[in-house]
C-alpha atoms as a PDB file:
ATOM      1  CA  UNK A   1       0.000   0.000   0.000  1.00  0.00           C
ATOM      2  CA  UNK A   2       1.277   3.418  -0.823  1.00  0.00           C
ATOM      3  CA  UNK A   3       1.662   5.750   1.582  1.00  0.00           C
ATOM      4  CA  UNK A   4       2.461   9.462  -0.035  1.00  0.00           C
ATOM      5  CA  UNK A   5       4.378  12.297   1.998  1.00  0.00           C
ATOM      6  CA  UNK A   6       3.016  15.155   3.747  1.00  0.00           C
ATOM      7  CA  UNK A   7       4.964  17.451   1.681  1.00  0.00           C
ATOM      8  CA  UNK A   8       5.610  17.868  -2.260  1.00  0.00           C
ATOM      9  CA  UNK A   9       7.328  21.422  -3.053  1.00  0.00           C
ATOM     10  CA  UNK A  10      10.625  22.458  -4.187  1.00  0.00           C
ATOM     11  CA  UNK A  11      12.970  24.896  -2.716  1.00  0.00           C
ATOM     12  CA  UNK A  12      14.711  27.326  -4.501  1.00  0.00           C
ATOM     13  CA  UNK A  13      18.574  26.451  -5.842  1.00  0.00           C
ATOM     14  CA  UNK A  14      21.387  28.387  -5.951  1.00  0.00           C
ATOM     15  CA  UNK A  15      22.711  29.389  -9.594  1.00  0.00           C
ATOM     16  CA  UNK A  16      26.515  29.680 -10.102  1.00  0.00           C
ATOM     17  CA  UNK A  17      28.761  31.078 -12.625  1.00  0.00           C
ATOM     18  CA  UNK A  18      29.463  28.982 -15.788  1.00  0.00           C
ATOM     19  CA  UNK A  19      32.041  26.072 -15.060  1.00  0.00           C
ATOM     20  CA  UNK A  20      31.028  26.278 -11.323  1.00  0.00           C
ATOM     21  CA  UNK A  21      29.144  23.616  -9.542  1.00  0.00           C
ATOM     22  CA  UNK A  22      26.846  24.241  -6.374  1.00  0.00           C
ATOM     23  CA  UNK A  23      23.663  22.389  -5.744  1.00  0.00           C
ATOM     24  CA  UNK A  24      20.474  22.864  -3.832  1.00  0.00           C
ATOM     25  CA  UNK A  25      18.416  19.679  -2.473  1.00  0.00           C
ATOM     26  CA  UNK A  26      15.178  19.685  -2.047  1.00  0.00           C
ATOM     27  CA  UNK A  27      13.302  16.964   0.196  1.00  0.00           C
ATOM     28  CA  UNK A  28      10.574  15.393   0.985  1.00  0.00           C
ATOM     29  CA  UNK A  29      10.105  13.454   4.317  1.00  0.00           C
ATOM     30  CA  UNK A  30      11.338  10.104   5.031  1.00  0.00           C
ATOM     31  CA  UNK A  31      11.072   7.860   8.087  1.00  0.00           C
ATOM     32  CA  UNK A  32      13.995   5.679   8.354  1.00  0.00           C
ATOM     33  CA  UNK A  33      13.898   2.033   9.196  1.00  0.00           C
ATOM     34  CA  UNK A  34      17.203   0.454  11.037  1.00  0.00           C
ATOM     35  CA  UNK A  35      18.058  -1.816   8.067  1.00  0.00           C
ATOM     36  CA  UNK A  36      19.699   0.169   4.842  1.00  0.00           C
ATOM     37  CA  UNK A  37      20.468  -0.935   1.056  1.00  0.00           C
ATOM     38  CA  UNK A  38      21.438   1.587  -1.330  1.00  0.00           C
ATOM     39  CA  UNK A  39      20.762   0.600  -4.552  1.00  0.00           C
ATOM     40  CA  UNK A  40      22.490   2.836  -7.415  1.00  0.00           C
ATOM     41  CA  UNK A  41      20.947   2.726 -10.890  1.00  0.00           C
ATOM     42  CA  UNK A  42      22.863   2.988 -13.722  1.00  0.00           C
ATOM     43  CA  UNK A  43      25.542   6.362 -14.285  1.00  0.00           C
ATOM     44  CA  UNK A  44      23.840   8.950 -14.710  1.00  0.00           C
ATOM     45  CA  UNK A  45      20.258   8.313 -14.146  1.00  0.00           C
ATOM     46  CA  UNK A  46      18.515   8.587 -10.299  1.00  0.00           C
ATOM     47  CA  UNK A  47      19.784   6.569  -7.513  1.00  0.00           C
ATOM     48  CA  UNK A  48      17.666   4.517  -4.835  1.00  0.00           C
ATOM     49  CA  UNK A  49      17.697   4.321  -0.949  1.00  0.00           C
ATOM     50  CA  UNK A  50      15.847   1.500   0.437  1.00  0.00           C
ATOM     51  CA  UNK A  51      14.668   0.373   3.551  1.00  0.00           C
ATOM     52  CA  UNK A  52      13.022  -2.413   5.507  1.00  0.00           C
ATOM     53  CA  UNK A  53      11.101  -2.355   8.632  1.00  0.00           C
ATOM     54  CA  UNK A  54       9.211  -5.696   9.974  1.00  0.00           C
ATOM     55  CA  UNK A  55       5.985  -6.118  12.331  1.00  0.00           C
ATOM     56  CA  UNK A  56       5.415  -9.430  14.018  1.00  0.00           C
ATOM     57  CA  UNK A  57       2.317 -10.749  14.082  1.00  0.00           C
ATOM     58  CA  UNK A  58       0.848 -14.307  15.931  1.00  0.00           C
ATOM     59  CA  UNK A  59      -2.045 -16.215  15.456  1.00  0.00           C
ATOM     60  CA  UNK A  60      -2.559 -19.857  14.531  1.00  0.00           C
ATOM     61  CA  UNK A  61      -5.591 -19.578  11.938  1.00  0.00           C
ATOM     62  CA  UNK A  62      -6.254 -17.459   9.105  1.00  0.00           C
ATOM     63  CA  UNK A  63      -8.957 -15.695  10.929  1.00  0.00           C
ATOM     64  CA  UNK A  64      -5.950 -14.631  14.082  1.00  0.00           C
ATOM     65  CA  UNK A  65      -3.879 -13.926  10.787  1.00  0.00           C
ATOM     66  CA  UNK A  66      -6.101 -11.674   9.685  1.00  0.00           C
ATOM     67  CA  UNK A  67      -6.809 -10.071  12.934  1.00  0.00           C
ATOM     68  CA  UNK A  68      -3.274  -9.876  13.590  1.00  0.00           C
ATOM     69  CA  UNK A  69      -2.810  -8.111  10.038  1.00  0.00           C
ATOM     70  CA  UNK A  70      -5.837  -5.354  11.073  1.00  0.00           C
ATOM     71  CA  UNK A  71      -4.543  -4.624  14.513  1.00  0.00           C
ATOM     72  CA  UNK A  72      -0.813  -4.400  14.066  1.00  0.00           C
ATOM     73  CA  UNK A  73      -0.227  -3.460  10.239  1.00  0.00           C
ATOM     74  CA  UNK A  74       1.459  -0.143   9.296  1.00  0.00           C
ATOM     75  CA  UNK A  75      -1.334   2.822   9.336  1.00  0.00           C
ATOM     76  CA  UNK A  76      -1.455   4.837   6.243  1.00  0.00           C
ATOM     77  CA  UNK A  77      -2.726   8.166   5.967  1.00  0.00           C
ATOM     78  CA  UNK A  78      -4.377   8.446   3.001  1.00  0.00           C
ATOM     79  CA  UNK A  79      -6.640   5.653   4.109  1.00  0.00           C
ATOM     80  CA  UNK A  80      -6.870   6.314   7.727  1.00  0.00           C
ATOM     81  CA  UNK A  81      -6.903   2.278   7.851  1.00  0.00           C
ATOM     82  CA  UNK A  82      -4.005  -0.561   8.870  1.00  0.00           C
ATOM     83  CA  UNK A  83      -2.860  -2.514   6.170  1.00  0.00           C
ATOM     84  CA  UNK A  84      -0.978  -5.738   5.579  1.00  0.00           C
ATOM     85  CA  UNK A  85       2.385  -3.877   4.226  1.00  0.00           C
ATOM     86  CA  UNK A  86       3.153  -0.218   2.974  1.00  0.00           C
ATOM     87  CA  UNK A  87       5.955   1.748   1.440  1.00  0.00           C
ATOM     88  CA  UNK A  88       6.760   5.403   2.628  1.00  0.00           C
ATOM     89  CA  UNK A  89       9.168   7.551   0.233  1.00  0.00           C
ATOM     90  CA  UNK A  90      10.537  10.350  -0.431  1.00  0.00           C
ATOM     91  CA  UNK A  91      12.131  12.528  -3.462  1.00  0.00           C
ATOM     92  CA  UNK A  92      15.247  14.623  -3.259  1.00  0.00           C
ATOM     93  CA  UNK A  93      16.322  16.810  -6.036  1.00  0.00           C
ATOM     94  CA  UNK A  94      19.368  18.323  -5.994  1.00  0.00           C
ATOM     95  CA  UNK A  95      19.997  20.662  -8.731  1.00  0.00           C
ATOM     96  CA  UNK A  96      23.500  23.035  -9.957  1.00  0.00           C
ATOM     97  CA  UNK A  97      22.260  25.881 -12.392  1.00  0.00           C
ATOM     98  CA  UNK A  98      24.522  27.549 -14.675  1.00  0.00           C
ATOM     99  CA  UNK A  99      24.345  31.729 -15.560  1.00  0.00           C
ATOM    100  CA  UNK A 100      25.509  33.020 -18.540  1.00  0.00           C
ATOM    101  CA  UNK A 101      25.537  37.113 -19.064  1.00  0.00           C
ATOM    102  CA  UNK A 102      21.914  36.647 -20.983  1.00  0.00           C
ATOM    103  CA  UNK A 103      20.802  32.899 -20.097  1.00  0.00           C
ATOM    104  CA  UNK A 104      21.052  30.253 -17.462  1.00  0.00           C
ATOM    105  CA  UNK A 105      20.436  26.385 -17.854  1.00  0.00           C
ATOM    106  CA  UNK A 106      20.504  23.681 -15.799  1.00  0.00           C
ATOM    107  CA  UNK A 107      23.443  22.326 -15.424  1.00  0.00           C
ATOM    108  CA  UNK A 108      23.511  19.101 -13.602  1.00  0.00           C
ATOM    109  CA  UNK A 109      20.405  17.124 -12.132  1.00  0.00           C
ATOM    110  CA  UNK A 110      20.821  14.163  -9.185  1.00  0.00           C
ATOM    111  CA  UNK A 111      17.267  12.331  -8.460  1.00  0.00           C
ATOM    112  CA  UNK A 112      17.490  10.524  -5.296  1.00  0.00           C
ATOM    113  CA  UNK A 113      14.131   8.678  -3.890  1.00  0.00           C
ATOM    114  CA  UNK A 114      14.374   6.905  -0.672  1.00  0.00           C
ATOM    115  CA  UNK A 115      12.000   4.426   0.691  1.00  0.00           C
ATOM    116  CA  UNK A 116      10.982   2.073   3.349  1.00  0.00           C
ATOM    117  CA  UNK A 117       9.252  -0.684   2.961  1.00  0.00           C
ATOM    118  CA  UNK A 118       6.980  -2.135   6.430  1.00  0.00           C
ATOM    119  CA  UNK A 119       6.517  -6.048   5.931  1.00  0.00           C
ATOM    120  CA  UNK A 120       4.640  -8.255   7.802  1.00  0.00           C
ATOM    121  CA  UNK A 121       6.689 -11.274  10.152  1.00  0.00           C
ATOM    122  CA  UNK A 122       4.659 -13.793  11.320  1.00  0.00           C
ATOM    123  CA  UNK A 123       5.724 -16.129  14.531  1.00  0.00           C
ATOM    124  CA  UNK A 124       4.964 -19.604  13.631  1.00  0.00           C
ATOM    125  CA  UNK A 125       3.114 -21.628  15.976  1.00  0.00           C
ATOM    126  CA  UNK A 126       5.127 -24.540  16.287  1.00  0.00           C
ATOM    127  CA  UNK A 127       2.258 -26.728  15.340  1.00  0.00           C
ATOM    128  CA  UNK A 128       0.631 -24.462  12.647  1.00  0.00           C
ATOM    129  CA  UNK A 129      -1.627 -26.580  10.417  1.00  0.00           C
ATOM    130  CA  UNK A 130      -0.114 -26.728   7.115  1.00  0.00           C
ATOM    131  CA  UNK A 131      -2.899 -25.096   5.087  1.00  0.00           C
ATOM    132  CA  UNK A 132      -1.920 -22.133   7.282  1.00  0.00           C
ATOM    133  CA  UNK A 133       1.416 -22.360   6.754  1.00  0.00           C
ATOM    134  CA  UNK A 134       0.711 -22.614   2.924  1.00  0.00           C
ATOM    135  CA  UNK A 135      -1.590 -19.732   2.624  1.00  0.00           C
ATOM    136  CA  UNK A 136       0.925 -17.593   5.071  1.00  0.00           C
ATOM    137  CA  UNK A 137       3.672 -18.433   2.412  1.00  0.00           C
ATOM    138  CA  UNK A 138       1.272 -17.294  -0.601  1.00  0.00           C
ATOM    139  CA  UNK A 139       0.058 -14.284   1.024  1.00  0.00           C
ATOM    140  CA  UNK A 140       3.185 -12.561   2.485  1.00  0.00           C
ATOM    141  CA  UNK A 141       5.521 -13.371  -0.682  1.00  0.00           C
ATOM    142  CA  UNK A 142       2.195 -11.655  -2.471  1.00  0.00           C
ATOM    143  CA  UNK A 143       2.625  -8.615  -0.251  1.00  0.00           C
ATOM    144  CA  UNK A 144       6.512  -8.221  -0.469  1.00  0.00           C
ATOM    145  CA  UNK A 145       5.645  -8.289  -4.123  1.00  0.00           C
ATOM    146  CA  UNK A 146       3.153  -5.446  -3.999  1.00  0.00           C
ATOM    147  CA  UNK A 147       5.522  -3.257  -1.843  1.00  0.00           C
ATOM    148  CA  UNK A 148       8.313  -4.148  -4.533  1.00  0.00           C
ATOM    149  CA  UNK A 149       6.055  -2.696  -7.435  1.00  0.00           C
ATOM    150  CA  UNK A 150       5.723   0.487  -5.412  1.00  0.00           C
ATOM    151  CA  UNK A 151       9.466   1.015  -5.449  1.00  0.00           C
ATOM    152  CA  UNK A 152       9.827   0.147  -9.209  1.00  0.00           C
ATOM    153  CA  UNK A 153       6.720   2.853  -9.772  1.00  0.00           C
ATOM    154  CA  UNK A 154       8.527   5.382  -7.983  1.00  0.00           C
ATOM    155  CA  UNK A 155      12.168   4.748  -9.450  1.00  0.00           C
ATOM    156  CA  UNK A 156      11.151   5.060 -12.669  1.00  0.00           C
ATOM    157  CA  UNK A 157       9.783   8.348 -11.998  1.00  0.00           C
ATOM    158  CA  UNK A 158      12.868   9.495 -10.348  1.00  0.00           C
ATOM    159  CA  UNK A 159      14.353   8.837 -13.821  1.00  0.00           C
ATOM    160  CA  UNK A 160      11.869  10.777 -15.687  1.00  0.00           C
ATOM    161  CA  UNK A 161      12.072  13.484 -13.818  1.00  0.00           C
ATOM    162  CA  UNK A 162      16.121  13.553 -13.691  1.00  0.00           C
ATOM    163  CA  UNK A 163      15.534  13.148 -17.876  1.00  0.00           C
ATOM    164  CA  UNK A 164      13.400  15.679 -17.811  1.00  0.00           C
ATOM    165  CA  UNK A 165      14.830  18.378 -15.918  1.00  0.00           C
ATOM    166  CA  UNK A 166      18.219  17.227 -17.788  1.00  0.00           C
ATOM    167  CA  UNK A 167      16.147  17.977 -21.324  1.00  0.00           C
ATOM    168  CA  UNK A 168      14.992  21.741 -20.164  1.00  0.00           C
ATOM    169  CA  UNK A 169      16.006  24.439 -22.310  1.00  0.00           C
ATOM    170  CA  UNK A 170      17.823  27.456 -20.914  1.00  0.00           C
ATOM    171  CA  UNK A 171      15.979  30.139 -19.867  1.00  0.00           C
ATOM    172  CA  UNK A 172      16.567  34.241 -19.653  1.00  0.00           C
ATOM    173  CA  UNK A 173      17.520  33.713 -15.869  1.00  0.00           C
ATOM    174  CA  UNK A 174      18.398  31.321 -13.204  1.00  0.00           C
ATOM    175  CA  UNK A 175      15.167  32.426 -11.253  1.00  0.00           C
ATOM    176  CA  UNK A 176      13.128  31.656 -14.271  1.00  0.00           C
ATOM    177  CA  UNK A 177      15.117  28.360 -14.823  1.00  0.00           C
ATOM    178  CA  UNK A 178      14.655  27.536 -11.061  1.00  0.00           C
ATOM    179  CA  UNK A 179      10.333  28.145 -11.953  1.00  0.00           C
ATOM    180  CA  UNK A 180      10.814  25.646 -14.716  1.00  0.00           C
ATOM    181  CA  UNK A 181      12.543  23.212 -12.359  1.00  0.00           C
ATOM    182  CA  UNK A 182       9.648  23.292  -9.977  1.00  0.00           C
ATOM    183  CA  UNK A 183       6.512  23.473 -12.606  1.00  0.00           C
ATOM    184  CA  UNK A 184       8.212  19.610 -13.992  1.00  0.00           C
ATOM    185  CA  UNK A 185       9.317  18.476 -10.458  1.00  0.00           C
ATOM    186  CA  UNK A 186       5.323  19.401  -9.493  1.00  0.00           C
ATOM    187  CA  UNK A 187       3.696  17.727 -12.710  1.00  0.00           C
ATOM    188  CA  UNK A 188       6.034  14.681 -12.650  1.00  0.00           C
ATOM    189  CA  UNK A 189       5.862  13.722  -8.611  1.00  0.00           C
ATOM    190  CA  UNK A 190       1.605  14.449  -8.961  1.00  0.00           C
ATOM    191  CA  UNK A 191       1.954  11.572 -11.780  1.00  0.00           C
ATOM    192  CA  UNK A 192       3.800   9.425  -9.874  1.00  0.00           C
ATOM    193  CA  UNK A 193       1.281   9.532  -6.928  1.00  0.00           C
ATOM    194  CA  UNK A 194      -1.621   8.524  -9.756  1.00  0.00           C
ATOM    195  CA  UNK A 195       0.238   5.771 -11.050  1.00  0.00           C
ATOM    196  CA  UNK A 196       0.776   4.589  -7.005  1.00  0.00           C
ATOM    197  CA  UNK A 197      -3.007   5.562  -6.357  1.00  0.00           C
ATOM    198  CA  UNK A 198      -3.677   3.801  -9.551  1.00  0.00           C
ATOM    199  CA  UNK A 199      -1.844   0.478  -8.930  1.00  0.00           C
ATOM    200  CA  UNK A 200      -3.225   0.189  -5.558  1.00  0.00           C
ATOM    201  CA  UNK A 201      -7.137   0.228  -7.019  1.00  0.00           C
ATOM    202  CA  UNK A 202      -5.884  -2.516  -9.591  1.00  0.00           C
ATOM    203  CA  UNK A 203      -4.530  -4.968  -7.047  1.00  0.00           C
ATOM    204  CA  UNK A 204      -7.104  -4.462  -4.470  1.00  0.00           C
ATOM    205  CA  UNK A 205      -9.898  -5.438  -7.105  1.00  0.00           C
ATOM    206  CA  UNK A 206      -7.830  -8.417  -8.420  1.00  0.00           C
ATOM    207  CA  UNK A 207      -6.865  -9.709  -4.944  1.00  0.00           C
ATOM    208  CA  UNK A 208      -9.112 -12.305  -4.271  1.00  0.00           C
ATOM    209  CA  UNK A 209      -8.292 -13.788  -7.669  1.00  0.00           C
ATOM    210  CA  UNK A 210      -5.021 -13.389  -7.738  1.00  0.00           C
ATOM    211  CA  UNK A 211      -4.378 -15.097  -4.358  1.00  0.00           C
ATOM    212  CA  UNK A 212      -6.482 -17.778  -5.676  1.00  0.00           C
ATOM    213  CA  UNK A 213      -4.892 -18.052  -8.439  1.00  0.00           C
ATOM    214  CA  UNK A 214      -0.974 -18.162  -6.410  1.00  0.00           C
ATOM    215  CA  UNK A 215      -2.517 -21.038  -3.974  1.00  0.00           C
ATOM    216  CA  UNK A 216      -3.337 -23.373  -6.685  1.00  0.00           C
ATOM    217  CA  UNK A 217       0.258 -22.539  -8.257  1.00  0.00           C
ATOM    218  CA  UNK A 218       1.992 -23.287  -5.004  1.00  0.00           C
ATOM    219  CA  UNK A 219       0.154 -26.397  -4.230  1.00  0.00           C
ATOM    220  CA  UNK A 220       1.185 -27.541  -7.838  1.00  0.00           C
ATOM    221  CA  UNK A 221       4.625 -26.625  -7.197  1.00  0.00           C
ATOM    222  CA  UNK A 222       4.403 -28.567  -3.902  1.00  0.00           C
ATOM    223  CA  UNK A 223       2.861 -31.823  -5.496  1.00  0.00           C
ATOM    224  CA  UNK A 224       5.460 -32.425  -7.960  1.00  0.00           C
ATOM    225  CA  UNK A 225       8.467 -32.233  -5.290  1.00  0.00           C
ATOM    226  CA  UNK A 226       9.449 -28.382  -6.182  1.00  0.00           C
ATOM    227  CA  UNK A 227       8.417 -26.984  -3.314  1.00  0.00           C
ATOM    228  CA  UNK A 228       8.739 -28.094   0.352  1.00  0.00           C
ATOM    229  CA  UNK A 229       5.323 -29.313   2.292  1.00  0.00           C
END
């Protein structure tokens, strides 16, 4: 489950003289989990800072599962309501400008988004029934998979906005460059909240289905000896 920042605005940056390099970053807020993995994509192009945080959770049937899920899952904001995993991020732009006597560009563009991802842990009875254990197995690799599509959504709109503010043409001034910086910093992170809001509505309609659909797979996989019992 998404959950989107408080804040989306960019801060001014500080122009320099041509062949000079000074940046400005702009952020938005993060919480940080106690487990870091920085991920760098390829040179040149927006970098990635993830994170994982875990919640235990007990129970011994699907119905304590699923309680267990409600009562202790990571709260999002823009639902008001607990869910079973979520991802919190955050975009920082950091931006060098160069002036010219009658233009100034951009002259250098580093994307970095940083996110932490809250999975659920649960604590095995030691006599679980297996169909428990099977559906626990389903579910949560089902979730971690969902929280994984939320980082790949928001990395690649870290690159298309570090392509895009890369692309701009130079303007008249660095304060009018700076505007143009923030107008396609604005219109690119409101996009990449849609496409998050937008994924979200997709897999919550195809859930049922799709977990169906993963159980019968895994018991397959279990019947002909490639996955343990």
């Amino acid at each position: 489950m998404y959950d989107p920042p408080k804040i989306n605005s960019v801060a001014s940056a500080t122009a320099v003289k041509q062949g000079g390099r000074r940046g400005n970053m702009t952020k938005r807020p993060l919480l940080y989990a106690l487990m870091l993995a920085f991920a760098a994509l390829p040179a040149g192009a927006a970098s990635l800072v993830k994170t994982y945080s875990y919640f235990s959770i007990g129970g011994r049937t699907l119905d304590d599962i699923g309680t267990q899920l409600t009562k202790l899952g990571p709260q999002v904001k823009s639902t008001g309501m607990r869910h079973p995993g979520a991802t919190q991020m955050a975009f920082s732009t950091r931006v060098s400008y160069a002036e010219k006597s009658n233009s100034c560009r951009i002259a250098d563009v580093n994307v970095i988004v940083k996110v932490k991802v809250i999975l659920p842990e649960w604590r095995r009875p030691r006599k679980a029934d297996a169909g428990v254990r099977l559906f626990w197995a389903t579910l949560s690799a089902d979730i971690k998979r969902h929280e994984d599509r939320h980082v790949e959504i928001a990395k690649n709109h870290a690159r298309e906005l570090e392509d895009a503010l890369k692309a701009t043409y130079p303007q008249k001034t660095c304060d009018a460059a700076k505007a143009k910086a923030a107008e396609i910093t604005a219109a690119i992170l409101a996009k990449h909240d849609r496409a998050q809001v937008q994924f979200d509505r997709v897999e919550t309609i195809n859930f049922e289905s799709r977990i169906l659909r993963l159980l019968r797979y895994r018991m397959e996989r279990i019947e002909n000896g490639r996955l343990p019992g």
